[in-house]
Protein backbone atom coordinates (compact mmCIF):
# COMPACT_ATOMS: atom_id res chain seq x y z
CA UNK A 1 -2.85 33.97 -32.89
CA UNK A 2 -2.58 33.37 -29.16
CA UNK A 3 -0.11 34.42 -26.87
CA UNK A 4 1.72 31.45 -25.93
CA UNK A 5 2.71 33.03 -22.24
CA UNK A 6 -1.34 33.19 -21.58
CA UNK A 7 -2.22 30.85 -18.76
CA UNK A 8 -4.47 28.03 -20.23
CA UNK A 9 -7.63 26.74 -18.06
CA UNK A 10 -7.52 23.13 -17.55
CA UNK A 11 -10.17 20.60 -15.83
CA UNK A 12 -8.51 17.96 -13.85
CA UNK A 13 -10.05 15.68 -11.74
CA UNK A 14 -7.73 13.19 -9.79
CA UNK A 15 -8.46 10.78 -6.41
CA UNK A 16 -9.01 12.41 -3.00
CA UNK A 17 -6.00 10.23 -1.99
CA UNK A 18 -3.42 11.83 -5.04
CA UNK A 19 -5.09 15.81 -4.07
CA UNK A 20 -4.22 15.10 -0.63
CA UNK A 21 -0.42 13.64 -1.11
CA UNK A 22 -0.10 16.94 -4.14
CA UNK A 23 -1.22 19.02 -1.22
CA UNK A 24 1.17 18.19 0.94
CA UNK A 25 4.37 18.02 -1.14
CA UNK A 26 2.76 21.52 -2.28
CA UNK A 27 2.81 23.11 1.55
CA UNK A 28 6.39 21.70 1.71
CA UNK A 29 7.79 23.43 -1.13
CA UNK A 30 5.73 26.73 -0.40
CA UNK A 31 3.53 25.97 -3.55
CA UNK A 32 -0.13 26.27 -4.13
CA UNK A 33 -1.62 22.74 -5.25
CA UNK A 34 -2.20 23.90 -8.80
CA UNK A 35 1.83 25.47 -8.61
CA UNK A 36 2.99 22.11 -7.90
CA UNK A 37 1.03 20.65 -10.57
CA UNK A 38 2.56 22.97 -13.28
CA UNK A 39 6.22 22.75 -11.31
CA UNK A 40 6.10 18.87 -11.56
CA UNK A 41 4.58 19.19 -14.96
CA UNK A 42 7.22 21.51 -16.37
CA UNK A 43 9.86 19.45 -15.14
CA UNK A 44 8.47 16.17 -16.59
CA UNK A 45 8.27 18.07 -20.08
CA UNK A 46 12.10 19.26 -19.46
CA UNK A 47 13.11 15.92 -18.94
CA UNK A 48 11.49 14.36 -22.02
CA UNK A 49 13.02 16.93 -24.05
CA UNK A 50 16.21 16.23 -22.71
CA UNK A 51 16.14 12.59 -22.81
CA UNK A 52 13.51 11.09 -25.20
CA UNK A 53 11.99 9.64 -22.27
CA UNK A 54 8.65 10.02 -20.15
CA UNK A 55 10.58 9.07 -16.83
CA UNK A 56 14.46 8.54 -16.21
CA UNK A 57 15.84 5.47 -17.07
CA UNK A 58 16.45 2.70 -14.28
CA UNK A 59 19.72 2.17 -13.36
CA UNK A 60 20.68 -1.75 -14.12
């Protein structure tokens, strides 16, 4: 069985426009591009997990 822990390999291909916006929020937290992809990533899963929801719910 695989170790869980072992980083995975993953294809991604996104606009020029979205790499260049990730790469800057990236330099401004002191993250590599593919660091802020797994930071934003792991936080999305945290929050589904915690709420039942893909993105917070709007405030009425």
């Amino acid at each position: 069985m695989a170790d869980r822990q072992e980083k995975k390999q993953l294809l991604l291909r996104i606009s020029g426009k979205l790499y260049d916006q990730l790469a800057a929020w990236a330099e401004d937290d002191f993250r590599s591009v593919n660091g802020q992809i797994e930071y934003l990533l792991t936080q999305c899963v945290k929050e589904r997990k915690k709420t039942g929801h893909y993105t917070p719910k709007e405030e009425e």
